[in-house]
Protein backbone atom coordinates (compact mmCIF):
# COMPACT_ATOMS: atom_id res chain seq x y z
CA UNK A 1 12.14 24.72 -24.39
CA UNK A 2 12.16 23.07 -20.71
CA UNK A 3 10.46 19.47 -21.49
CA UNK A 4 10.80 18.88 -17.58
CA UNK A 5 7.06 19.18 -17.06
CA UNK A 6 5.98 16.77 -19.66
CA UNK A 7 8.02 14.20 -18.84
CA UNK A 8 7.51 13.85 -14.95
CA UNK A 9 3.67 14.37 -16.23
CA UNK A 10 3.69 11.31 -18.59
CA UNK A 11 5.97 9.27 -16.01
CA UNK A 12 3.23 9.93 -13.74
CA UNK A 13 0.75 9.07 -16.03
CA UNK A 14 2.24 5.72 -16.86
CA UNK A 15 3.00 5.57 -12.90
CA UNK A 16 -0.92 5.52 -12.01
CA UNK A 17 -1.56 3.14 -15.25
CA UNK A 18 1.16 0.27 -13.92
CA UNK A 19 -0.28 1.03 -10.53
CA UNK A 20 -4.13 -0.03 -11.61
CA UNK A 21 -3.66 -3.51 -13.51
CA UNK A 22 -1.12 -4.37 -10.23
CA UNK A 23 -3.55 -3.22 -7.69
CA UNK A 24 -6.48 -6.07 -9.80
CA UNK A 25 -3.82 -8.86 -9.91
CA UNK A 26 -2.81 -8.54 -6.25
CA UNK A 27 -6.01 -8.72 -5.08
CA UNK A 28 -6.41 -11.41 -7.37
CA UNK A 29 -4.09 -13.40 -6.22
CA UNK A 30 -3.56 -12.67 -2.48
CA UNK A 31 -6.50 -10.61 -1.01
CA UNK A 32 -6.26 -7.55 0.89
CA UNK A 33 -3.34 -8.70 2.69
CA UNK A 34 -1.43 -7.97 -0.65
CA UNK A 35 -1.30 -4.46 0.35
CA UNK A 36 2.63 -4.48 1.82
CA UNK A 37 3.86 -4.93 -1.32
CA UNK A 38 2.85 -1.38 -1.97
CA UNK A 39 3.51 -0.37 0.87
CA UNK A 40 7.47 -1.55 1.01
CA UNK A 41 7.48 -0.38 -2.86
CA UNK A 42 6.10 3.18 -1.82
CA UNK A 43 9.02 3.17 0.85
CA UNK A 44 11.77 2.11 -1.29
CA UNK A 45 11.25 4.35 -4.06
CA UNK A 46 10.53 7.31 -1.02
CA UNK A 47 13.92 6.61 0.32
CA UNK A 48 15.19 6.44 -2.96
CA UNK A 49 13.45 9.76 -3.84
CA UNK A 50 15.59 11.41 -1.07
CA UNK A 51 18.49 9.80 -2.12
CA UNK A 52 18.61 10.77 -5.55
CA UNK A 53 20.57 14.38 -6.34
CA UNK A 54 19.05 14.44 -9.76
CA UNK A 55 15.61 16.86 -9.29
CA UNK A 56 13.90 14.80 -12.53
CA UNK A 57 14.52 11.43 -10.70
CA UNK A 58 13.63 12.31 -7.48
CA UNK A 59 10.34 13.44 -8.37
CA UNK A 60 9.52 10.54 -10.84
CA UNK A 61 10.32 8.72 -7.93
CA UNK A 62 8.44 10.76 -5.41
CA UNK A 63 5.19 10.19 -7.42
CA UNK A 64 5.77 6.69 -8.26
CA UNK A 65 6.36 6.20 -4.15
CA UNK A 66 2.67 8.41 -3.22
CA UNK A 67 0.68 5.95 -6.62
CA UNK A 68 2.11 2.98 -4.28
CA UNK A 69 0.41 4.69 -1.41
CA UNK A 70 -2.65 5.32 -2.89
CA UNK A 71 -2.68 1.36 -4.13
CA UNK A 72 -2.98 0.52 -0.45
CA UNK A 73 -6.03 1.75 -0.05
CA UNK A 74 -7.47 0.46 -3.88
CA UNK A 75 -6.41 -2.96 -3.19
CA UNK A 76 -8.88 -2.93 0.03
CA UNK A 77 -11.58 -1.47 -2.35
CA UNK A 78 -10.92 -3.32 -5.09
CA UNK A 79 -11.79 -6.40 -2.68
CA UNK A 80 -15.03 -4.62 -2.15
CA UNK A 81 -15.62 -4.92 -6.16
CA UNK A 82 -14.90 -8.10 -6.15
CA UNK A 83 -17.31 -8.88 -3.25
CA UNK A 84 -20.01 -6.46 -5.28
CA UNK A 85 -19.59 -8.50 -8.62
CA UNK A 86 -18.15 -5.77 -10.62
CA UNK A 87 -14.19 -7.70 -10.96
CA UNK A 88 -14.00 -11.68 -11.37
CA UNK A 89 -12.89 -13.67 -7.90
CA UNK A 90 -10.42 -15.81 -7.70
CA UNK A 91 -11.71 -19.27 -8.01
CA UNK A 92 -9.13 -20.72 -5.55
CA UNK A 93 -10.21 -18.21 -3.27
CA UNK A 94 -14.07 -18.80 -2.97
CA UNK A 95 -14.26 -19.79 0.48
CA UNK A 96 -12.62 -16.79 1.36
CA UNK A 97 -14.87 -14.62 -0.63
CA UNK A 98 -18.13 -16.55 0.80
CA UNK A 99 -16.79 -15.69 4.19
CA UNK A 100 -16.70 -12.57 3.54
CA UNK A 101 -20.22 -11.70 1.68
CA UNK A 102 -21.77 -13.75 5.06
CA UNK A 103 -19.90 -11.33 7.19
CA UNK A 104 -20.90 -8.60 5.57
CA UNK A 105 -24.45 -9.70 5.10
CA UNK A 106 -24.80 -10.35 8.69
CA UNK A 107 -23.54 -6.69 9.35
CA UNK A 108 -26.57 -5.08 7.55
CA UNK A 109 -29.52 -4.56 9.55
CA UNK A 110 -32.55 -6.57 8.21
CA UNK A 111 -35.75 -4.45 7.33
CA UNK A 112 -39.05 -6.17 6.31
């Protein structure tokens, strides 16, 4: 039996679950401007990826360096959560998040 499948599938799997609680936490703690650290971690393990001679490896790494990717763009949304009410803010960060709900307050057209 080739169990080559299953494993890259449940590294994967785990891979996107890591990826989620990281992607709440940054944001938590630093913002949207958190989002380099998946960015330099999606490089890393792409350069590793290439590296790598062992096929297994290379594509765990591969798919952990495009989850990294995609947690670029969820740390921007998950700011937007926050903003909506649906994820707790950051106490220490209220200004911030005030700042940001008048901005995007005043961007909406008012209707009567």
């Amino acid at each position: 039996m080739n169990y080559t499948g299953l494993i890259i599938g449940a590294v994967v799997f785990l891979s996107i679950g890591i990826c989620h609680p990281v992607t709440i936490k940054l944001e938590y703690y630093f913002g949207r401007k958190g989002w380099w650290v998946f960015f330099v971690t999606g490089l890393i393990s792409t350069t590793a990826s290439l590296l790598v001679e062992n096929y297994i490896v290379s594509t765990i790494l591969g798919a952990f360096a495009f989850s990294c990717f995609w947690g670029i763009g969820e740390v921007i949304k998950q700011e937007k959560r926050v903003l909506r009410g649906w994820f707790p803010e950051n106490p220490e960060r209220n200004a911030y998040y005030e700042q940001k709900r008048k901005g995007l307050n005043n961007q909406c057209p008012k209707t009567k």
